[in-house]
Protein backbone atom coordinates (compact mmCIF):
# COMPACT_ATOMS: atom_id res chain seq x y z
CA UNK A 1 0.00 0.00 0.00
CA UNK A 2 1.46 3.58 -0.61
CA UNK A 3 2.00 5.53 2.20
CA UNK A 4 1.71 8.85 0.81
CA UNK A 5 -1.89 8.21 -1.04
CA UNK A 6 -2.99 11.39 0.60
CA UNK A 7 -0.54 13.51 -1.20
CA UNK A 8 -1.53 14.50 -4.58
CA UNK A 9 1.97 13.01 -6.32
CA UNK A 10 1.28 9.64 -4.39
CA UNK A 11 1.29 7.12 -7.36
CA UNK A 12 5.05 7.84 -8.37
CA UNK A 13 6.38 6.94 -4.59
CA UNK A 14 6.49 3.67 -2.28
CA UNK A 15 7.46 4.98 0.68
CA UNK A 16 6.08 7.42 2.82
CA UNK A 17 8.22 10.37 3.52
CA UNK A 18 10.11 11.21 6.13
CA UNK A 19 8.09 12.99 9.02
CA UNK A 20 10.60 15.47 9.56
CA UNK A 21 10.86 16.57 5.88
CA UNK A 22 7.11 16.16 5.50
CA UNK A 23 7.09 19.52 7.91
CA UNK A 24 10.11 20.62 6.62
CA UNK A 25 9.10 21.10 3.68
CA UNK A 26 5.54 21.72 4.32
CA UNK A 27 4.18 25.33 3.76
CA UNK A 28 0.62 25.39 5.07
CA UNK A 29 1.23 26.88 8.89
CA UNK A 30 2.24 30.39 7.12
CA UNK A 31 0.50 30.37 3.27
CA UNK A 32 -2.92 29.39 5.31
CA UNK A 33 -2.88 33.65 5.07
CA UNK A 34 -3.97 33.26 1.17
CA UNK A 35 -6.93 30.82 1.48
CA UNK A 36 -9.47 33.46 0.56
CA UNK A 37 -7.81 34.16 -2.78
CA UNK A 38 -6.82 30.46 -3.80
CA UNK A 39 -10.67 29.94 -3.14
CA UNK A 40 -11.39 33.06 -5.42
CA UNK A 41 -8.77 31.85 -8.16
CA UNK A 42 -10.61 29.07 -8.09
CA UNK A 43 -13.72 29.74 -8.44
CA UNK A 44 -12.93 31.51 -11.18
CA UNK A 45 -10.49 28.49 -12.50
CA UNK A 46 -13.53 26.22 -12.18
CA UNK A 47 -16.01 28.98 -14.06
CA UNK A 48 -14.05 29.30 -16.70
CA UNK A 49 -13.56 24.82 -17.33
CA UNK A 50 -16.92 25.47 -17.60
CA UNK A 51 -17.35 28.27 -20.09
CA UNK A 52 -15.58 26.06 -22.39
CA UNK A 53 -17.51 23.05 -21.90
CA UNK A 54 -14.99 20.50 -19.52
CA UNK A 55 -16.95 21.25 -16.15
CA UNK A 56 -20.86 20.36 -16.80
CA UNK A 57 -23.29 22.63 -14.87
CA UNK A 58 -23.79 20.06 -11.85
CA UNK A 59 -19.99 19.76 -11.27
CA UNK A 60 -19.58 23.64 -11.57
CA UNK A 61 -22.02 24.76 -9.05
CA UNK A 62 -20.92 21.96 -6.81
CA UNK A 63 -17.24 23.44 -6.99
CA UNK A 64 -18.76 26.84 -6.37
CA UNK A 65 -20.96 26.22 -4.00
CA UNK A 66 -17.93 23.55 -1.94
CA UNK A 67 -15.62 26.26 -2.21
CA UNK A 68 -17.70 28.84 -0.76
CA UNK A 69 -18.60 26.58 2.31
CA UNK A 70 -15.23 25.97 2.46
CA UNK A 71 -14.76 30.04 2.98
CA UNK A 72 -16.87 30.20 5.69
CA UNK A 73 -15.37 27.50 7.60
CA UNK A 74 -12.11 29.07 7.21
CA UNK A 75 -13.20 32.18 8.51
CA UNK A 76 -15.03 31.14 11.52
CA UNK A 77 -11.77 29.12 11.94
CA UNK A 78 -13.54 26.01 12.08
CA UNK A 79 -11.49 24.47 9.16
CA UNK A 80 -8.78 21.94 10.18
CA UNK A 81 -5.18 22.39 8.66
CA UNK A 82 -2.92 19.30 7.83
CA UNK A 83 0.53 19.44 7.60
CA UNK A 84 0.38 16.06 5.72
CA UNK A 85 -1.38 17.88 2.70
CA UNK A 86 2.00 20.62 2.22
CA UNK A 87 0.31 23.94 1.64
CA UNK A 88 -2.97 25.77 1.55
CA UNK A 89 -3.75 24.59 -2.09
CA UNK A 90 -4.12 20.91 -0.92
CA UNK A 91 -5.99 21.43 2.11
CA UNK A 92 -8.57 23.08 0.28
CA UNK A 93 -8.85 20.44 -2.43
CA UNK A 94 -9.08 18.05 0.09
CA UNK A 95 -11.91 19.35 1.79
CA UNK A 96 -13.71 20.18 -1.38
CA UNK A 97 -12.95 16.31 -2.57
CA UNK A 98 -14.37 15.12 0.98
CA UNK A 99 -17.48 17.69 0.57
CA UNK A 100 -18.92 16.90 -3.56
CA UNK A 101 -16.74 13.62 -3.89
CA UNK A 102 -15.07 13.38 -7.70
CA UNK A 103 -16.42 16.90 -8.93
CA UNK A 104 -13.75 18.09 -6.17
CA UNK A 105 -10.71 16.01 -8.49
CA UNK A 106 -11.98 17.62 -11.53
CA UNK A 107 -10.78 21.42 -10.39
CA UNK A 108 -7.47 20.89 -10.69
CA UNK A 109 -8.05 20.27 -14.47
CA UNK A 110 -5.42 22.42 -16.77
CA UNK A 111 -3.73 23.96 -14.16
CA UNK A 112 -0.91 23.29 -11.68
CA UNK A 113 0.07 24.10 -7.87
CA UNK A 114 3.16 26.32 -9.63
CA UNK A 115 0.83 28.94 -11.23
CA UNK A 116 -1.44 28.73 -8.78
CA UNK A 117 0.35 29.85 -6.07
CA UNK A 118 1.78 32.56 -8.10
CA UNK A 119 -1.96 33.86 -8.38
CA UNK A 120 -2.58 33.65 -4.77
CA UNK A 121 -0.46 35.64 -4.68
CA UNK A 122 -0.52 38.72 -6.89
CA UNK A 123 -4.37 38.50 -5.57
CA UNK A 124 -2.99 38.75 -2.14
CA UNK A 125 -0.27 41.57 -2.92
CA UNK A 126 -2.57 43.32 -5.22
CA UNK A 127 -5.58 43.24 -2.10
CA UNK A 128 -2.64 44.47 0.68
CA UNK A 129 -1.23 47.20 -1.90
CA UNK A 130 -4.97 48.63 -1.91
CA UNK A 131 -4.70 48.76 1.82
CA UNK A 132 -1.48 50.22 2.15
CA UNK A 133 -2.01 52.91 -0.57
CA UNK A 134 -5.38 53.78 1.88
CA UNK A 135 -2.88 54.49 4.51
CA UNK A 136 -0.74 56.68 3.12
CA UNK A 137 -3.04 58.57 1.55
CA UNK A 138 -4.52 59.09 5.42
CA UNK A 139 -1.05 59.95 6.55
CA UNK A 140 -0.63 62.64 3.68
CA UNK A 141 -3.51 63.83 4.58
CA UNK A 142 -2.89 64.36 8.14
CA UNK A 143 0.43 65.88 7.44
CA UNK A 144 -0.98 68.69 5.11
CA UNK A 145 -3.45 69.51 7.81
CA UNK A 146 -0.50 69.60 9.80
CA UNK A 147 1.46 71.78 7.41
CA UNK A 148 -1.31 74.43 7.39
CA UNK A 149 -1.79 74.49 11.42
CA UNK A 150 2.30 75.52 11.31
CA UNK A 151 2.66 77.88 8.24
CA UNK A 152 3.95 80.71 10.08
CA UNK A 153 6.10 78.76 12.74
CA UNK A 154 9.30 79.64 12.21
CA UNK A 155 12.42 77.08 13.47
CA UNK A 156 15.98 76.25 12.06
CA UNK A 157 16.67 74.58 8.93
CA UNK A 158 19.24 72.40 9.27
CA UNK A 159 22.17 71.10 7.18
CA UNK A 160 24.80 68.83 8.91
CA UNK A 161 22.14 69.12 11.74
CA UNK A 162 23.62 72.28 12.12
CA UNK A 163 21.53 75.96 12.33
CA UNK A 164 21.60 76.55 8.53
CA UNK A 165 18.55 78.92 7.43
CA UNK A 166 15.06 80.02 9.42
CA UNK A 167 12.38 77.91 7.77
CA UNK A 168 8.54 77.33 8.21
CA UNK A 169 7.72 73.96 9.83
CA UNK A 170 4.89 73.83 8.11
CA UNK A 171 7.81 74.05 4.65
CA UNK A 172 9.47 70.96 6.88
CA UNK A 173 6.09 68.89 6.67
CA UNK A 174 5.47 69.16 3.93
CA UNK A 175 8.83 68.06 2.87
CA UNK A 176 7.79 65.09 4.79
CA UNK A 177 4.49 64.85 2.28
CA UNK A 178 6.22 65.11 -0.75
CA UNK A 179 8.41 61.84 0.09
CA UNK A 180 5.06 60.65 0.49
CA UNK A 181 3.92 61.48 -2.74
CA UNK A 182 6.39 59.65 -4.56
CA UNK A 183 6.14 56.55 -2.51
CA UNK A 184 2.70 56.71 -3.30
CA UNK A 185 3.25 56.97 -6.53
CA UNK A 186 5.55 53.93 -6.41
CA UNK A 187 3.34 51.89 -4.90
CA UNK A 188 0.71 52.50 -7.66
CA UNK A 189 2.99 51.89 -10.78
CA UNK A 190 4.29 48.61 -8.64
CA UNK A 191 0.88 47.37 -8.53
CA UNK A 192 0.55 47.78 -12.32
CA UNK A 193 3.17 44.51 -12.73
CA UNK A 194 1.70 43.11 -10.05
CA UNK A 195 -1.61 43.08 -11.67
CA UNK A 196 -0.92 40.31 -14.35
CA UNK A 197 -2.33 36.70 -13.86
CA UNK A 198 0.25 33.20 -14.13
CA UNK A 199 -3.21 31.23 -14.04
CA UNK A 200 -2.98 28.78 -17.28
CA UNK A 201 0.46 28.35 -17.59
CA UNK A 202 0.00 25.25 -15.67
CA UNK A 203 3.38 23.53 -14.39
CA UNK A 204 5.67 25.61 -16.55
CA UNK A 205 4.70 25.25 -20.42
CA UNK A 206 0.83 26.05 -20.45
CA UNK A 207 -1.88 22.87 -21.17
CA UNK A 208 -3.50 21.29 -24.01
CA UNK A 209 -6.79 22.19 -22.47
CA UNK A 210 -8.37 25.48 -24.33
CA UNK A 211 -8.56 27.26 -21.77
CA UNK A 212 -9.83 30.70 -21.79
CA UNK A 213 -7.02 32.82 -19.72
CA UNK A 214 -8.23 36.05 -21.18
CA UNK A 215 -11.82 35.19 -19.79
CA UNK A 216 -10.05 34.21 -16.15
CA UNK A 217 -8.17 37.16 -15.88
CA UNK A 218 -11.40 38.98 -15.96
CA UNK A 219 -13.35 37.07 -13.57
CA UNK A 220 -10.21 37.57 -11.19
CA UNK A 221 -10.11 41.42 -12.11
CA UNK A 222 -6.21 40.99 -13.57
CA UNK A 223 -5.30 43.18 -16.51
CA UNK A 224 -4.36 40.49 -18.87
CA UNK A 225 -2.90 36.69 -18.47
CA UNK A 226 0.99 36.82 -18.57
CA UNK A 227 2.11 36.24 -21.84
CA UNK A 228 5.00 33.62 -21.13
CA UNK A 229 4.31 30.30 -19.16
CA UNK A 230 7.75 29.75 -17.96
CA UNK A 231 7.92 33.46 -16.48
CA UNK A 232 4.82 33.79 -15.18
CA UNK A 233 5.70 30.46 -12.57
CA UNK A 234 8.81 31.35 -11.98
CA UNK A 235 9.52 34.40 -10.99
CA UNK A 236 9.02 36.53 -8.01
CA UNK A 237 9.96 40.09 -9.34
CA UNK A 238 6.39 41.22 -8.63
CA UNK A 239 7.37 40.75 -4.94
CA UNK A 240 10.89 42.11 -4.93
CA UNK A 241 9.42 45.04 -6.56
CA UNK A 242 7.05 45.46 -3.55
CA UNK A 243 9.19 44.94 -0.79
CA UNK A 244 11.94 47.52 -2.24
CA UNK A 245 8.81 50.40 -2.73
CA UNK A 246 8.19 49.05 0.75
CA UNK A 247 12.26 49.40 2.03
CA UNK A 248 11.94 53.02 0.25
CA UNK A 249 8.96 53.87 1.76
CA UNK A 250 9.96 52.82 5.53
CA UNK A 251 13.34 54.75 4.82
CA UNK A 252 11.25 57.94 4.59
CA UNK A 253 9.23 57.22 8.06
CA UNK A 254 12.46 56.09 9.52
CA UNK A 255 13.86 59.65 8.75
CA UNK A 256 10.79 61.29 9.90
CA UNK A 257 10.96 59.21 13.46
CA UNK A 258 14.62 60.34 13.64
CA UNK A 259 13.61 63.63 13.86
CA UNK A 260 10.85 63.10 15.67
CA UNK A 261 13.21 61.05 18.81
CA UNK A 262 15.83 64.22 18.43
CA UNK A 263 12.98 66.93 18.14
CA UNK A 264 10.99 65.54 21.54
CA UNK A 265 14.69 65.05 23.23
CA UNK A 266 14.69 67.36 26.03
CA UNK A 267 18.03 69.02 24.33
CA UNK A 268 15.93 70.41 21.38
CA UNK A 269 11.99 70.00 22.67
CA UNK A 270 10.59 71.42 19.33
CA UNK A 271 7.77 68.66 19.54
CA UNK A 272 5.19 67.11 22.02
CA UNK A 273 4.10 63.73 21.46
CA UNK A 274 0.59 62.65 23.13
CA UNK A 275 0.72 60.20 25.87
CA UNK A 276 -1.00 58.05 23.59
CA UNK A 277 2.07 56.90 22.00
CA UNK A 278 5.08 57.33 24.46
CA UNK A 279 5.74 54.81 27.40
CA UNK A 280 7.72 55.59 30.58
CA UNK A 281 10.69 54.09 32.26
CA UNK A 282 10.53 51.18 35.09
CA UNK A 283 12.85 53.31 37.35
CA UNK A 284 12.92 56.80 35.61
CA UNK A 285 9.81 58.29 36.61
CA UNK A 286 10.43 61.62 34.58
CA UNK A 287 11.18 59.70 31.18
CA UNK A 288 8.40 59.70 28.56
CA UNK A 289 9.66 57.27 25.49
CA UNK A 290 9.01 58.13 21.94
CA UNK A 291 8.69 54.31 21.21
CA UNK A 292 6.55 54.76 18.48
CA UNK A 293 9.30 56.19 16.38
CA UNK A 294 11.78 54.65 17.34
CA UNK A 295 9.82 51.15 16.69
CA UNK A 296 9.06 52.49 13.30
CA UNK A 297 13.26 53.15 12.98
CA UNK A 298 13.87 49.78 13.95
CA UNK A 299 11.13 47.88 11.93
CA UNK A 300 12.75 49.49 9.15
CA UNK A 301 15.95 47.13 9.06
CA UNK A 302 14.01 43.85 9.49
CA UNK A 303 12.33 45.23 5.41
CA UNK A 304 15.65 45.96 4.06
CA UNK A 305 16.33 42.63 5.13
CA UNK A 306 13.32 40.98 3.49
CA UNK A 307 14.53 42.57 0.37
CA UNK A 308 17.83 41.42 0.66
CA UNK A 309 16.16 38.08 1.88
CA UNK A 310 14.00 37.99 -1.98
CA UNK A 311 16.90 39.70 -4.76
CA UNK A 312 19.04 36.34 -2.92
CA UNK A 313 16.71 33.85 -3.26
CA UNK A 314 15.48 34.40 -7.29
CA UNK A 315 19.44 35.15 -7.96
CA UNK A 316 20.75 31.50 -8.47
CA UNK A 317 17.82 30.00 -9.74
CA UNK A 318 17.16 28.42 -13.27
CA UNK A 319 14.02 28.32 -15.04
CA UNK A 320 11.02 27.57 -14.37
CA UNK A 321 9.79 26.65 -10.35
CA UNK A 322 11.59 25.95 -8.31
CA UNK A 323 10.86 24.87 -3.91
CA UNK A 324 13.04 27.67 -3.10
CA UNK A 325 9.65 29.78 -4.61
CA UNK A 326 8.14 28.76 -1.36
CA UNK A 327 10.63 30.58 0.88
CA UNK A 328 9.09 34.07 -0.42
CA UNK A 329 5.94 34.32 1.39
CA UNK A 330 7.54 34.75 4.92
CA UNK A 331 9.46 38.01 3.79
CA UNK A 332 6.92 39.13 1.47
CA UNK A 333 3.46 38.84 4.29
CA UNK A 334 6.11 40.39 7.07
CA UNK A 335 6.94 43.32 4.37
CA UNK A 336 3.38 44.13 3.87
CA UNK A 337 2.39 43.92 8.06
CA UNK A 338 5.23 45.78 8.92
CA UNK A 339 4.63 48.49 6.01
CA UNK A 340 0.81 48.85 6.99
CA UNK A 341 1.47 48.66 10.75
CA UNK A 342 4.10 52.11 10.79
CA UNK A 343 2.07 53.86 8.08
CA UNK A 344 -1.16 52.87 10.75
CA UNK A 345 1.06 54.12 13.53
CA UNK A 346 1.90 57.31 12.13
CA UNK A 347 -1.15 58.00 10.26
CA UNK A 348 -3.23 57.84 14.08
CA UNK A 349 0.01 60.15 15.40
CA UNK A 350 0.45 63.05 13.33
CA UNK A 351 -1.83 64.60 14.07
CA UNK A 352 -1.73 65.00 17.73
CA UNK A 353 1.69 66.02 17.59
CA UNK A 354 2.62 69.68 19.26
CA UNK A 355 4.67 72.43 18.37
CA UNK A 356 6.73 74.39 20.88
CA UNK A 357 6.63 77.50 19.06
CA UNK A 358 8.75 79.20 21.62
CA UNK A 359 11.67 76.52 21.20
CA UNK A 360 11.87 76.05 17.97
CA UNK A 361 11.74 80.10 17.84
CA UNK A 362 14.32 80.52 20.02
CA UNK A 363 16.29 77.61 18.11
CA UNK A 364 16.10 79.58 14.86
CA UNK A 365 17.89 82.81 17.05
CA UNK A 366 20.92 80.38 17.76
CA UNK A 367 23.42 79.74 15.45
CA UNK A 368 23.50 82.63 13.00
CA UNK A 369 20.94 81.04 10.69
CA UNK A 370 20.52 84.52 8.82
CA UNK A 371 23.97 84.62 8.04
CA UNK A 372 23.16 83.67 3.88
CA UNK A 373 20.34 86.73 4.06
CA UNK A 374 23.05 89.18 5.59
CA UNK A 375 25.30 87.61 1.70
CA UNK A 376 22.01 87.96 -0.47
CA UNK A 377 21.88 91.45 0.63
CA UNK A 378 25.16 92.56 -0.20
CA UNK A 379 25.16 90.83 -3.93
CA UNK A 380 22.05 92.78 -4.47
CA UNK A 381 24.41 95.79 -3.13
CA UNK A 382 26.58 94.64 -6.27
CA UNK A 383 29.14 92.90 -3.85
CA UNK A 384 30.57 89.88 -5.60
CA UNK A 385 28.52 86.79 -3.62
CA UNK A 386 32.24 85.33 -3.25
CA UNK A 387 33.37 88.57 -1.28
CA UNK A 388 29.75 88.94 0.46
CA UNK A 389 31.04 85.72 2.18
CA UNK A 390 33.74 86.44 3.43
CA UNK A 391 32.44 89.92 4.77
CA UNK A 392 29.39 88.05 6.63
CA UNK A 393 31.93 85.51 7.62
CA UNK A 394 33.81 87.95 9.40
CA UNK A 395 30.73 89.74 10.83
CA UNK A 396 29.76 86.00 11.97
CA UNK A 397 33.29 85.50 13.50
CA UNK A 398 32.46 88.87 15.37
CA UNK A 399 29.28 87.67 16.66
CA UNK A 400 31.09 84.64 17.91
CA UNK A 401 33.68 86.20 20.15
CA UNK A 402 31.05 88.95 21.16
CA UNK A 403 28.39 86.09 21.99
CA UNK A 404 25.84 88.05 19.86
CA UNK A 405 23.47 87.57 17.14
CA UNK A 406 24.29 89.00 13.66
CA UNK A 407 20.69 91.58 14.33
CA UNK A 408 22.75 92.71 17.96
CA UNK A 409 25.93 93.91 15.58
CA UNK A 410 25.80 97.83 15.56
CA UNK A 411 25.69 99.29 11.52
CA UNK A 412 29.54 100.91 12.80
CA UNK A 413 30.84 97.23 13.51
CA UNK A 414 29.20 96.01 10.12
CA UNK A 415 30.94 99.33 8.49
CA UNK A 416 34.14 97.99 9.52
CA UNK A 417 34.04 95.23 7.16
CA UNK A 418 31.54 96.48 4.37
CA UNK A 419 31.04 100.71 3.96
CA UNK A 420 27.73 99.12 1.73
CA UNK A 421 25.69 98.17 4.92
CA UNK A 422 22.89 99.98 5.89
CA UNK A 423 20.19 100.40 8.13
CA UNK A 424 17.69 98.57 6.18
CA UNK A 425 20.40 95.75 6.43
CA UNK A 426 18.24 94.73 10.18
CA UNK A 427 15.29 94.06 8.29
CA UNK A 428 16.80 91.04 6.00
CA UNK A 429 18.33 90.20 9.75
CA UNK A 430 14.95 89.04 10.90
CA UNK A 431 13.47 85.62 11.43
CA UNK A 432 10.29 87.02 9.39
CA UNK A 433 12.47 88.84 6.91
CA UNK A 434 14.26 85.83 6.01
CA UNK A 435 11.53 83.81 5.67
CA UNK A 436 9.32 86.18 3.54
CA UNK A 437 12.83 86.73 1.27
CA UNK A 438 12.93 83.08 0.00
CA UNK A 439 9.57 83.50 -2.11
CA UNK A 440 10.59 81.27 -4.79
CA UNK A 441 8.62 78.56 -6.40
CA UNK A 442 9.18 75.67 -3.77
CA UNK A 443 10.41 78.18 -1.08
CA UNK A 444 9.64 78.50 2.62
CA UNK A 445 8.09 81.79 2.59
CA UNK A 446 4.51 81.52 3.99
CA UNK A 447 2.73 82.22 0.82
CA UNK A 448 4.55 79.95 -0.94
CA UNK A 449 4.06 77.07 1.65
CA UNK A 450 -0.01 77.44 1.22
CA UNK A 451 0.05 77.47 -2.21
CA UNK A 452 2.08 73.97 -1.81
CA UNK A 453 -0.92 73.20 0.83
CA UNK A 454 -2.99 73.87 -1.74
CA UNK A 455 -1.92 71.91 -4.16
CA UNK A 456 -1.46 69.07 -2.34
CA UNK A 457 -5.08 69.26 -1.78
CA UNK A 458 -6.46 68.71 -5.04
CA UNK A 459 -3.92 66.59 -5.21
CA UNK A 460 -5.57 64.55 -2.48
CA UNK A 461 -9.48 65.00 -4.11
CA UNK A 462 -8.42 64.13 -7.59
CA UNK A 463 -7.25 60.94 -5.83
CA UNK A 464 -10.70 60.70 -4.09
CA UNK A 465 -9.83 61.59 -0.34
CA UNK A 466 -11.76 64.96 0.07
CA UNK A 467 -9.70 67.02 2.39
């Protein structure tokens, strides 16, 4: 008697296999997670057998209607998963086969486990890319709102994370929402490739069934079959792809929770964070945590990883499947939690966060950071910009041993190393003045900072998120 006659290969083996390498190599305990859409693909597998004519009616609504059961169970978690049957592919068919007896055998008919699980899933990146691209578009949201609450709040800009020029932190925000944008924008043209259905290409070299992929693709909402059987089995670009959008993405947030840990440091205190999402210390009483940033900082490195983890595995292999295929769902569903989980997280944070106007006022006072305004306004004196350096590096050097501000110097000291200055010179020395001064397209003058708030607003409606 074979051993193995509940595995679908059984009648090429006489022994049963080993018990460690039956779990080993067994897949079900983590691609259980795409049950709903290998029950979708096929349904749709089994409607189109019998568009064409190889499923009668009886055995087609018994697949359908089996399949569907077999849904419910799943999601009342009162289905029963067996190691012994490999993956989530089997277990289904097995239950179906137990449920409507030989009508079960008959959906497996013209296609193979290979491009099957390659459907799953694209149907279960394309459903999680929907998701995520509903959280960032929340989080953009939240940070434009954000943006327009601190137009006229004036800190340091920093280069070096040194004082470099006064800026508007609403400017700084949305700096934050244009990374956004783009990752956004990523995500969508990533989903595009995604998109494409391996269903039909069977094993590796399609079937001599007629099958109808075109009419497949449709049921399963694809934008066409993929037009080579050995690529569409074999490889996993489709999930590199996401996971390095996803890497890129979580480098942004990582950034912005870098800045957020330094800005709520007691040493700068530009920014409040609600007790909402901050935990204390066990034997610091005064210590209030950012560990929502920092969590999204760390969960950063385990994506990079899962990239890493994915260009690896496809590198050495030759077409078409291959069972190192089954080692990319683990990176891949831990990509798309951990992606969804920090854009969640900050989404829900933003916008609770608070400004200390005062410090980050008081910030943009230190460090000379109208030093370049002091240079504009001698080049538009007709000083050389090279020379208007070096004069407002002296008058800098001044301040320095002085301990004053450029806007303390007296118009005699600033005579001393340009006769040019003047006594509208104080009014380019100004927080405001500076700010107003850089009214280029792009700029961080107020006015030009709503009009980017603007923007980004129909930006947000054309996408379908009134604001």
């Amino acid at each position: 008697m074979n051993q193995n006659e509940s595995k679908p290969w059984a009648g090429r083996f006489t022994e049963a296999t080993d018990q460690f390498v039956e779990a080993f190599t067994a897949s079900v305990n983590f691609d259980k997670r795409l049950a709903q859409y290998d029950i979708a693909g096929s349904i749709a597998h089994a409607t189109m057998l019998h568009r064409i004519g190889i499923l009668d009616e009886r055995d087609h609504a018994a697949i359908v209607q089996g399949l569907e059961t077999i849904g419910l169970e799943i999601e009342r978690d009162d289905f029963c998963w067996s190691v012994e049957l490999e993956d989530v592919h089997m277990n289904i068919e097995a239950r179906l086969t137990d449920r409507i007896g030989d009508a079960g055998k008959r959906l497996h008919t013209g296609r193979s486990r290979n491009d099957q699980v390659a459907t799953d899933t694209r149907l279960y990146l394309r459903a999680q890319i929907d998701l995520i691209l509903a959280e960032l578009l929340r989080l953009r949201k939240v940070l434009v709102d954000l943006a327009e609450r601190e137009v006229d709040t004036i800190m340091p800009g920093f280069t070096h994370l040194q004082v470099a020029q006064p800026i508007s932190l609403g400017h700084h925000f949305m700096a934050w929402y244009e990374m956004l944008v783009r990752d956004y924008d990523r995500l969508v043209d990533c989903r595009k490739r995604v998109n494409v259905m391996p269903l039909g290409a069977a094993a590796l070299a399609g079937t001599s069934y007629p099958l109808d992929r075109h009419l497949t693709a449709s049921l399963l909402q694809f934008d066409r079959p993929a037009a080579n059987s050995l690529d569409a089995v074999s490889d996993r670009d489709f999930a590199i792809e996401f996971t390095a959008v996803a890497s890129i993405t979580l480098m942004h947030l990582s950034r912005f929770s870098e800045e957020l840990v330094v800005w709520t440091s007691a040493q700068f205190g530009f920014i409040g964070l609600p007790d909402a999402f901050c935990t204390g210390s066990s034997i610091m009483p005064q210590k209030k945590n950012p560990d929502v940033p920092e969590l999204v900082r760390g969960k950063t490195g385990r994506v990079f990883g899962h990239l890493m983890s994915l260009l690896t595995l496809m590198k050495g292999q030759p077409l078409a499947y291959n069972k190192d295929n089954q080692e990319d769902k683990e990176p891949l569903f831990d990509a798309v939690d951990t992606l969804r989980n920090c854009l969640r997280a900050f989404a829900d944070m933003v916008p609770h966060l608070q400004a200390n106007r005062t410090a980050l006022r008081r910030a943009a006072l230190q460090g000379y950071a109208t030093a370049t305004d002091l240079a504009d306004y001698l080049v538009r004196k007709g000083v050389p910009f090279r020379d208007a350096h070096e004069i407002v590096g002296k008058s800098v050097r001044l301040g320095i041993e002085t301990e004053r501000d450029l806007s303390d110097l007296t118009l005699d000291e600033f005579h001393a190393f340009s006769p040019l200055i003047e006594e509208d010179v104080y009014r380019c020395l100004t927080l405001e003045g500076s700010l107003q001064s850089r009214n280029t397209f792009g700029g961080t003058a107020p006015a030009r900072v709503r009009e980017a708030i603007a923007e980004a607003r129909k930006q947000l409606e054309q996408i379908g998120m009134p604001s």
